[in-house]
PDB file of N, CA and C in Angstrom:
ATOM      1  N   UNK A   1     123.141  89.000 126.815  1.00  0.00           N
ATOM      2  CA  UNK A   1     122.828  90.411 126.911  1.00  0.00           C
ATOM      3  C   UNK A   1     122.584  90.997 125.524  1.00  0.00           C
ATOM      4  N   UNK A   2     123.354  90.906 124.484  1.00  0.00           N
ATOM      5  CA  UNK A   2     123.633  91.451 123.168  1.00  0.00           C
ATOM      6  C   UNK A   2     122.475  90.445 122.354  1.00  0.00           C
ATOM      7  N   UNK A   3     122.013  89.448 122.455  1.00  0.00           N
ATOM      8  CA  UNK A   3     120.721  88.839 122.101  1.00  0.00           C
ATOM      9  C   UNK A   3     119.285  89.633 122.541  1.00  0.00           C
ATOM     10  N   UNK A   4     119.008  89.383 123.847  1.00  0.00           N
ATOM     11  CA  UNK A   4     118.271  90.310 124.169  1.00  0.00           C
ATOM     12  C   UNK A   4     118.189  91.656 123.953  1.00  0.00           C
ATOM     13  N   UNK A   5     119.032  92.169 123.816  1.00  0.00           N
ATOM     14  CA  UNK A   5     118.874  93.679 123.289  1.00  0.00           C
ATOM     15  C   UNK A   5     118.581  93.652 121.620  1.00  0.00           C
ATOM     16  N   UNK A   6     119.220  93.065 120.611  1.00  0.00           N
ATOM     17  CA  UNK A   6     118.913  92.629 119.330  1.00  0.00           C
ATOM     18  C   UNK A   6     117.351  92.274 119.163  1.00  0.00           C
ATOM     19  N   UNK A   7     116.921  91.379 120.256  1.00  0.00           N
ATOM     20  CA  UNK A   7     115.580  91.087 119.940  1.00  0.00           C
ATOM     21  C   UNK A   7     114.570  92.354 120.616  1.00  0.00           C
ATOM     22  N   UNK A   8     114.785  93.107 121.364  1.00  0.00           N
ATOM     23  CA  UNK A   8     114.234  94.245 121.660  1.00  0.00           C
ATOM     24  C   UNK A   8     114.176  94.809 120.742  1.00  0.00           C
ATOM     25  N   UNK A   9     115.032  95.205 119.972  1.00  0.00           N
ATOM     26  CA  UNK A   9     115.446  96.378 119.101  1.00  0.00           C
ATOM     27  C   UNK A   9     114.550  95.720 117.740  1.00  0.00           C
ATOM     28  N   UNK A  10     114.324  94.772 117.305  1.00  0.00           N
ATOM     29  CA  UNK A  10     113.909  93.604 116.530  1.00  0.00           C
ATOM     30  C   UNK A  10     112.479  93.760 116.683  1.00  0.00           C
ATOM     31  N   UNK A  11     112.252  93.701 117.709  1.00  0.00           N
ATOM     32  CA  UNK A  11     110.570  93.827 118.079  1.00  0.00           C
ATOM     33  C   UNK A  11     110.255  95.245 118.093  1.00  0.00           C
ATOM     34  N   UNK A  12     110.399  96.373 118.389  1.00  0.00           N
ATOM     35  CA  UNK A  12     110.737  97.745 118.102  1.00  0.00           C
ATOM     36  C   UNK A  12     110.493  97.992 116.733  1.00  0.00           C
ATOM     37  N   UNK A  13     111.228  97.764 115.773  1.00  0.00           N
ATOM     38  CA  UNK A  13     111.179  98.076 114.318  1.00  0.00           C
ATOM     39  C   UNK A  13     110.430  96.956 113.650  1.00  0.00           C
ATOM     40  N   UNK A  14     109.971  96.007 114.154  1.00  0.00           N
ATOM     41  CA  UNK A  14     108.745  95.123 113.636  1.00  0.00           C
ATOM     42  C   UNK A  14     107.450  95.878 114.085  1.00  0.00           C
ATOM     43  N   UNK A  15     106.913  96.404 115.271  1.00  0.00           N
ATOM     44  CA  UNK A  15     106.153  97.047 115.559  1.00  0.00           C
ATOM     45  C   UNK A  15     106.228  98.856 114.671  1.00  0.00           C
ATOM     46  N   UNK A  16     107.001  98.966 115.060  1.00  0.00           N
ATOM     47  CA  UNK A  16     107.113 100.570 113.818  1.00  0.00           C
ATOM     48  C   UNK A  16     106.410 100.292 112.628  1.00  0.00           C
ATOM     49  N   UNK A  17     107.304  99.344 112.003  1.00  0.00           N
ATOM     50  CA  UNK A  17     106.849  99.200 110.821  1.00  0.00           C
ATOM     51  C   UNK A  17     105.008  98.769 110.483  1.00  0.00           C
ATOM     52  N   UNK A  18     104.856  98.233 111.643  1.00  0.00           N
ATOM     53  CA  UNK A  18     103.200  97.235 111.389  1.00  0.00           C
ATOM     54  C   UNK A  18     102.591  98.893 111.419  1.00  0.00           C
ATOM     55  N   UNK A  19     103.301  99.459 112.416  1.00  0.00           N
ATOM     56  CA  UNK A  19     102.374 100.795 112.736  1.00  0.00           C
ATOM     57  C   UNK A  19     101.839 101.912 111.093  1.00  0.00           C
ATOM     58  N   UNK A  20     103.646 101.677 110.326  1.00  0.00           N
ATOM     59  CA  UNK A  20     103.235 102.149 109.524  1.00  0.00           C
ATOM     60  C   UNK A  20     102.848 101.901 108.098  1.00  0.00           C
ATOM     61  N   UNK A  21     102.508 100.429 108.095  1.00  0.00           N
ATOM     62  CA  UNK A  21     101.727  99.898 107.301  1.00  0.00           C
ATOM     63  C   UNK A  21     100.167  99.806 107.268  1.00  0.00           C
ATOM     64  N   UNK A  22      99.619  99.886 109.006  1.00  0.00           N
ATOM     65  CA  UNK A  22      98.294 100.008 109.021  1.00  0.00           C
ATOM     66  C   UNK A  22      98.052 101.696 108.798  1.00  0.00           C
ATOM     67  N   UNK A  23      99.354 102.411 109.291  1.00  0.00           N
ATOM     68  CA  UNK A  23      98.733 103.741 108.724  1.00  0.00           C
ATOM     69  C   UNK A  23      98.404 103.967 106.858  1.00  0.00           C
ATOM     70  N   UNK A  24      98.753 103.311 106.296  1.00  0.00           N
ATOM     71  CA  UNK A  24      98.854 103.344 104.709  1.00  0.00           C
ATOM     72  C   UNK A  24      98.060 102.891 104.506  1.00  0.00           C
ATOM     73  N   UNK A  25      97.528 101.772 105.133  1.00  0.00           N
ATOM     74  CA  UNK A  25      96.371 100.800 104.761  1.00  0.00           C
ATOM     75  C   UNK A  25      94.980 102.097 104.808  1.00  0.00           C
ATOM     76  N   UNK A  26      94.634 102.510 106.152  1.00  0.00           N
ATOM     77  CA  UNK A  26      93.826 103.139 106.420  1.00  0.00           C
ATOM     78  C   UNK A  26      93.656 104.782 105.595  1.00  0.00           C
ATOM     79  N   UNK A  27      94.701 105.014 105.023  1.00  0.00           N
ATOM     80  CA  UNK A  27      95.074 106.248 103.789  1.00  0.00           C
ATOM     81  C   UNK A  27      94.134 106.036 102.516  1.00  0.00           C
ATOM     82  N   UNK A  28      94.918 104.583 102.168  1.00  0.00           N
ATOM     83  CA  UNK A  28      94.293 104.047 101.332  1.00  0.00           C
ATOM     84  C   UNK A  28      92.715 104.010 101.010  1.00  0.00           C
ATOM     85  N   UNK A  29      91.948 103.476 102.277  1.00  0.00           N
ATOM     86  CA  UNK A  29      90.839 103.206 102.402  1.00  0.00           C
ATOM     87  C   UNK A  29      89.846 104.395 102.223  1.00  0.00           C
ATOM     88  N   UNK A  30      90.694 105.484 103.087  1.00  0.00           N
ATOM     89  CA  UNK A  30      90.627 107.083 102.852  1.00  0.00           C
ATOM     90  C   UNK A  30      90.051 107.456 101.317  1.00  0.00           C
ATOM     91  N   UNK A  31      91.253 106.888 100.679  1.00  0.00           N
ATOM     92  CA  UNK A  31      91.028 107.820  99.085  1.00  0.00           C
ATOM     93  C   UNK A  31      90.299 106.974  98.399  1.00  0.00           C
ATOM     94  N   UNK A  32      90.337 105.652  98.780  1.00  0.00           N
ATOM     95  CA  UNK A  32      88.920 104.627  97.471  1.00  0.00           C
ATOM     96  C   UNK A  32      87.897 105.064  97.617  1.00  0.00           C
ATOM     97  N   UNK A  33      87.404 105.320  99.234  1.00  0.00           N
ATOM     98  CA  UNK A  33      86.178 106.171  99.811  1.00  0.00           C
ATOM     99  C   UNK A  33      85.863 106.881  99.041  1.00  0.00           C
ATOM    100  N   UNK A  34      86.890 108.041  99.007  1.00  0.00           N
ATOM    101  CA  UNK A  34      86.772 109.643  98.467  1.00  0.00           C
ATOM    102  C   UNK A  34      86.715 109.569  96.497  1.00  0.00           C
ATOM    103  N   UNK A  35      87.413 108.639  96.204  1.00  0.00           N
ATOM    104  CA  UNK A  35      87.059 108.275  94.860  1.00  0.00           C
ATOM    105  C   UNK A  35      85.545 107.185  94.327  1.00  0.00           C
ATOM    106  N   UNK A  36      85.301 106.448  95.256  1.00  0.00           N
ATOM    107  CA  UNK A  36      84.054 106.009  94.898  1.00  0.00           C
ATOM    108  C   UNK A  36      83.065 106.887  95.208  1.00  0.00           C
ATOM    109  N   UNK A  37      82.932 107.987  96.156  1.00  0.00           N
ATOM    110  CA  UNK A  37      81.927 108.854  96.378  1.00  0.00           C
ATOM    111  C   UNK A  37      82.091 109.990  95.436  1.00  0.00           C
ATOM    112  N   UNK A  38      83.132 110.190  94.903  1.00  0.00           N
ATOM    113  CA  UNK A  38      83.491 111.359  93.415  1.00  0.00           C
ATOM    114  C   UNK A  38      82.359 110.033  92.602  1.00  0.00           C
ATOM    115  N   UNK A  39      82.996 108.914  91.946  1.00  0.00           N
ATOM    116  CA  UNK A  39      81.605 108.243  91.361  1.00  0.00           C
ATOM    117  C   UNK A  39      80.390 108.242  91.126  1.00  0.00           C
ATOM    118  N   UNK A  40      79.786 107.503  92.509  1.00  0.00           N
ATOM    119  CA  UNK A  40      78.763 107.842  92.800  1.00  0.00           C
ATOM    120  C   UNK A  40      78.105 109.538  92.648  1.00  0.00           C
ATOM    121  N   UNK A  41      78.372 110.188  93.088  1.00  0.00           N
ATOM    122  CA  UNK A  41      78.192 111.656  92.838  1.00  0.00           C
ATOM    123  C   UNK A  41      77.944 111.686  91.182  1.00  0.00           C
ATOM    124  N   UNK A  42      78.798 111.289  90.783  1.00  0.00           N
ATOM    125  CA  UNK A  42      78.283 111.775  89.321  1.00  0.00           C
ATOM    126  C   UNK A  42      77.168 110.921  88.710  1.00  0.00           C
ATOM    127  N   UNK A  43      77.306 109.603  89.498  1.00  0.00           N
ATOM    128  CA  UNK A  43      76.070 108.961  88.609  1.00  0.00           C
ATOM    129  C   UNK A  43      75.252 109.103  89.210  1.00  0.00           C
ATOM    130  N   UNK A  44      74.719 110.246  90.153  1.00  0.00           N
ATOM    131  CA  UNK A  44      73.614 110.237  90.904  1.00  0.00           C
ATOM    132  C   UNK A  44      72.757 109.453  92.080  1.00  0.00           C
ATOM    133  N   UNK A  45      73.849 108.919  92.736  1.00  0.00           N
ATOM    134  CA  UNK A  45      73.619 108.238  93.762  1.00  0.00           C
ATOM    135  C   UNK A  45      74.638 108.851  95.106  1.00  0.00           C
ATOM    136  N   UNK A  46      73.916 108.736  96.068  1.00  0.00           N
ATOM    137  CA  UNK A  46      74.618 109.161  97.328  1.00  0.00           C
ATOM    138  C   UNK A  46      75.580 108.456  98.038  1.00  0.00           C
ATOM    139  N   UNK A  47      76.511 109.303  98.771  1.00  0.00           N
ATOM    140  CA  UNK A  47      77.692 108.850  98.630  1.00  0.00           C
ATOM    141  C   UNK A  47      77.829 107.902  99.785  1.00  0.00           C
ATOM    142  N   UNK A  48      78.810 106.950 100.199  1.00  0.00           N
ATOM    143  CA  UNK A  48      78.887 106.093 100.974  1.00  0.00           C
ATOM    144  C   UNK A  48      79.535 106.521 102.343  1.00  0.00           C
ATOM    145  N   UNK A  49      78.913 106.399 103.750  1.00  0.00           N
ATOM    146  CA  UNK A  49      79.399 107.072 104.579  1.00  0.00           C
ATOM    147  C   UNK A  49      80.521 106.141 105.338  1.00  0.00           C
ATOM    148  N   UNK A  50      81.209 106.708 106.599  1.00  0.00           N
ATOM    149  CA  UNK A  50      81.765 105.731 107.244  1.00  0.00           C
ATOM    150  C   UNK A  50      81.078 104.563 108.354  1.00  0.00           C
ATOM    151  N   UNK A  51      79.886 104.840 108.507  1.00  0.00           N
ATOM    152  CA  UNK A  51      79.523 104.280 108.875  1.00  0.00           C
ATOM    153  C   UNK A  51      79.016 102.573 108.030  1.00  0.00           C
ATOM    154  N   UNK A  52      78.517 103.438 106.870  1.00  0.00           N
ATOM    155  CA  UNK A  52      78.014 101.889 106.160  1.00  0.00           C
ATOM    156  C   UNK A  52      79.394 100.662 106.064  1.00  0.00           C
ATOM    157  N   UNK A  53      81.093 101.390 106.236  1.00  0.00           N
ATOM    158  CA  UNK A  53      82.117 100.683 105.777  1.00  0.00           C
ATOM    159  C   UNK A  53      82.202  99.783 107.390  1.00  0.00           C
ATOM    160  N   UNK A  54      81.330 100.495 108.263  1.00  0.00           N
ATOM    161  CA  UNK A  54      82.058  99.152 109.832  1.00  0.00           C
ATOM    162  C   UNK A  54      80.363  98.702 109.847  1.00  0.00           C
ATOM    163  N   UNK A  55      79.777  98.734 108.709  1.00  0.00           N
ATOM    164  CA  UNK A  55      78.791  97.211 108.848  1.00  0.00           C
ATOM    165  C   UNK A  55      78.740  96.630 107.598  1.00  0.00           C
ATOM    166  N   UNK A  56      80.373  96.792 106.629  1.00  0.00           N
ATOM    167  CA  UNK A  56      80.004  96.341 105.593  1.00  0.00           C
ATOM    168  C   UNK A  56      80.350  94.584 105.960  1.00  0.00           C
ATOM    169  N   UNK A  57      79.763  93.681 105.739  1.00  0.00           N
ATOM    170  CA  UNK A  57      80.297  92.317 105.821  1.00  0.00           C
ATOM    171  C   UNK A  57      80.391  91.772 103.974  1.00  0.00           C
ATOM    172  N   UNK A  58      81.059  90.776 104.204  1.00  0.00           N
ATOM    173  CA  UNK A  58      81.441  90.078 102.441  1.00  0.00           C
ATOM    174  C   UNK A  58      80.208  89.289 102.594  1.00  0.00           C
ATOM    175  N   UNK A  59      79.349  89.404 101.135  1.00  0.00           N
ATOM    176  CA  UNK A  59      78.672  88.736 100.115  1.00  0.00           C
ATOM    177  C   UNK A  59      79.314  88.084  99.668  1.00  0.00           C
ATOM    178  N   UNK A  60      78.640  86.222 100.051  1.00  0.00           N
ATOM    179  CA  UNK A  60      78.970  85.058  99.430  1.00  0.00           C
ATOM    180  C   UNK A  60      78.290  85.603  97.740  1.00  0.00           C
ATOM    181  N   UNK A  61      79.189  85.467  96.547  1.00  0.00           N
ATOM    182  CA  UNK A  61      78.813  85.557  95.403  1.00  0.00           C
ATOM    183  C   UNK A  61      78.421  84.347  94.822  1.00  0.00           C
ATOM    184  N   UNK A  62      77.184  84.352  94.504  1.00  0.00           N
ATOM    185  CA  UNK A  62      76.913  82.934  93.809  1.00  0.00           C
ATOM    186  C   UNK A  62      77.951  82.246  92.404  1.00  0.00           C
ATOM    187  N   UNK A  63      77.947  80.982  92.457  1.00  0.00           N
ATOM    188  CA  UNK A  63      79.332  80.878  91.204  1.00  0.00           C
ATOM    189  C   UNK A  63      78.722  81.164  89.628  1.00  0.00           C
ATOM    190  N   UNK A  64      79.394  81.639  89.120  1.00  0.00           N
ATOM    191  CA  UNK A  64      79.504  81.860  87.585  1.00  0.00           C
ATOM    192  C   UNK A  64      79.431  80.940  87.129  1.00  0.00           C
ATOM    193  N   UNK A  65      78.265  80.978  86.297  1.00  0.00           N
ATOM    194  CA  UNK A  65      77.708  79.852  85.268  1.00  0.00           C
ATOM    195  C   UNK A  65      77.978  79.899  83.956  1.00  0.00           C
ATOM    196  N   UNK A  66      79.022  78.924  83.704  1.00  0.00           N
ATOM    197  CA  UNK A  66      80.028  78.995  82.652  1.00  0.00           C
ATOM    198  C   UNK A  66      79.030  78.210  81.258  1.00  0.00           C
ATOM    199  N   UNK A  67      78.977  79.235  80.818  1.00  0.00           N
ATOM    200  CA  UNK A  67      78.180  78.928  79.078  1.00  0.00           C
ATOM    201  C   UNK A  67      78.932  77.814  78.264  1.00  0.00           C
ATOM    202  N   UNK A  68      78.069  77.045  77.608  1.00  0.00           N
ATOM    203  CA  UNK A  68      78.500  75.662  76.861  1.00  0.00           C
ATOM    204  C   UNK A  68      79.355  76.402  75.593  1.00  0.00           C
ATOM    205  N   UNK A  69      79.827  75.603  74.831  1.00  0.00           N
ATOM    206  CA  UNK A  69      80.189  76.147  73.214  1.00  0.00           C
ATOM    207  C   UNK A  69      79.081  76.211  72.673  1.00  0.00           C
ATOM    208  N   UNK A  70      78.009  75.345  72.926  1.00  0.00           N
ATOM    209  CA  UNK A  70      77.293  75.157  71.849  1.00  0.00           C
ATOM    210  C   UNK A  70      76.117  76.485  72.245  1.00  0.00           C
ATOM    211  N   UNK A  71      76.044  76.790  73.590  1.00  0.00           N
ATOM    212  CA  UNK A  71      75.422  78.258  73.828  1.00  0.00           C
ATOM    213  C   UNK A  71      76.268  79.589  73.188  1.00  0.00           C
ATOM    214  N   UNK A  72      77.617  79.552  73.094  1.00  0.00           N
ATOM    215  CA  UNK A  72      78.430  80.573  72.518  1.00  0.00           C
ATOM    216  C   UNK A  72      78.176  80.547  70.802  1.00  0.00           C
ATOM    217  N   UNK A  73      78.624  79.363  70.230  1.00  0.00           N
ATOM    218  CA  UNK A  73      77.981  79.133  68.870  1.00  0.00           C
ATOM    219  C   UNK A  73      76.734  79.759  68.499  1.00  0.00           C
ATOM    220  N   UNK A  74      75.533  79.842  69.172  1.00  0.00           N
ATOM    221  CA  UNK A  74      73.938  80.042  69.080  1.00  0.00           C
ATOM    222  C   UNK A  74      73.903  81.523  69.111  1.00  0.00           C
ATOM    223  N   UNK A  75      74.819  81.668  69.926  1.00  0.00           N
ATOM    224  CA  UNK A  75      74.633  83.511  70.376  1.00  0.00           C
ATOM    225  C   UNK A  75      75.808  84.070  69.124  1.00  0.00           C
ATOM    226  N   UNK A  76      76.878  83.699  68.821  1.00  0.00           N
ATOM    227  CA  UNK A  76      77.488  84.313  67.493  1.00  0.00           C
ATOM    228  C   UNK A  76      76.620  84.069  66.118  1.00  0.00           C
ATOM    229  N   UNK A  77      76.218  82.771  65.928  1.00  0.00           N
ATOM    230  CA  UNK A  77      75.147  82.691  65.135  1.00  0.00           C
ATOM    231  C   UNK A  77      74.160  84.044  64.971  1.00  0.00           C
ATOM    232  N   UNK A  78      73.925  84.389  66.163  1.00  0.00           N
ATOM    233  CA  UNK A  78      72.574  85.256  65.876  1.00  0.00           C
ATOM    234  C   UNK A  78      73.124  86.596  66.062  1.00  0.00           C
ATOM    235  N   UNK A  79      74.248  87.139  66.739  1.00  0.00           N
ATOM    236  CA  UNK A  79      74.588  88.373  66.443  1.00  0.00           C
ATOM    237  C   UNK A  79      75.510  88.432  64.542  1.00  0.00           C
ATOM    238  N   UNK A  80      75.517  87.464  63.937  1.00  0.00           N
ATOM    239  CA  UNK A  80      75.511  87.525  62.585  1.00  0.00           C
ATOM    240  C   UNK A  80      75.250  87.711  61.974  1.00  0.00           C
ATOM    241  N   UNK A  81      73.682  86.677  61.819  1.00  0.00           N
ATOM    242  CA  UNK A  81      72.326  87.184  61.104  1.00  0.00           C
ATOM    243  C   UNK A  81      71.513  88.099  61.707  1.00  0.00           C
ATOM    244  N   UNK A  82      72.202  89.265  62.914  1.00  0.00           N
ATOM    245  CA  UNK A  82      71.190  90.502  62.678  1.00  0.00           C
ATOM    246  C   UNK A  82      72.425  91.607  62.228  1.00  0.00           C
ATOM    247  N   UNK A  83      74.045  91.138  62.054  1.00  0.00           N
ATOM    248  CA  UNK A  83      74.714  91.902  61.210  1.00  0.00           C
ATOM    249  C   UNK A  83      74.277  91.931  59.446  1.00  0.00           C
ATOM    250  N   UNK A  84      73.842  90.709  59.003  1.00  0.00           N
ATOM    251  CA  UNK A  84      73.634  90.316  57.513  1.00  0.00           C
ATOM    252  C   UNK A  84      72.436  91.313  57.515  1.00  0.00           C
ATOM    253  N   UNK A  85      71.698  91.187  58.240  1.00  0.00           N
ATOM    254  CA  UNK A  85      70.185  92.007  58.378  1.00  0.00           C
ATOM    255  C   UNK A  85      69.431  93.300  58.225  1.00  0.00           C
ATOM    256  N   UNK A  86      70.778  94.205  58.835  1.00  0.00           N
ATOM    257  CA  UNK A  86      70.973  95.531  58.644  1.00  0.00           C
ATOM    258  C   UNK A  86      71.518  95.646  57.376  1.00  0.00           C
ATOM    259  N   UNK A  87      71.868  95.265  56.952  1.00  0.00           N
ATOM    260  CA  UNK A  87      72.474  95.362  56.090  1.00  0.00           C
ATOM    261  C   UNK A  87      71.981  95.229  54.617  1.00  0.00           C
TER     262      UNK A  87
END
C-alpha cells in the first residue's frame, strides 16, 4: 500500500516538475526570439516570426577545414610585410 502510494506521489512530482521545466524552456525560447529580433531590427533586417521557428529544421554544417602551419606561416608572413610597408 505505502509503495504504491510513494510511487504515485513520485510520479506526481516527476510530472510537475517536467511541466515546469518545459514551461522555462518555452520562456526561454520567448526571450532569444525577442532578443534576436531587437538584433535584427537594428541591423536592418526583419524580424523572425513564429512561424519560421516550427519549420526551422538543423543544417548539416559542412566540416571546418583546418589550415596547414605552413598556410598559417604564409598568411603571418604577409600580414608582416604589409605591417613593414606602411610603415
Amino acid at each position: 500500500m505505502w509503495q504504491k502510494m510513494i510511487t504515485w506521489l513520485a510520479r506526481r512530482l516527476r510530472s510537475r516538475y517536467v511541466r515546469l521545466l518545459e514551461e522555462e524552456v518555452s520562456r526561454l525560447r520567448a526571450e532569444n526570439r525577442a532578443l534576436v529580433n531587437s538584433l535584427l531590427g537594428t541591423a536592418g533586417f526583419p524580424p523572425i516570426s513564429l512561424e519560421d521557428d516550427a519549420r526551422a529544421r538543423p543544417v548539416a554544417l559542412p566540416p571546418v577545414r583546418k589550415r596547414t602551419w605552413t598556410q598559417i606561416a604564409r598568411d603571418r608572413e604577409l600580414a608582416a610585410s604589409r605591417v613593414t610597408a606602411e610603415k
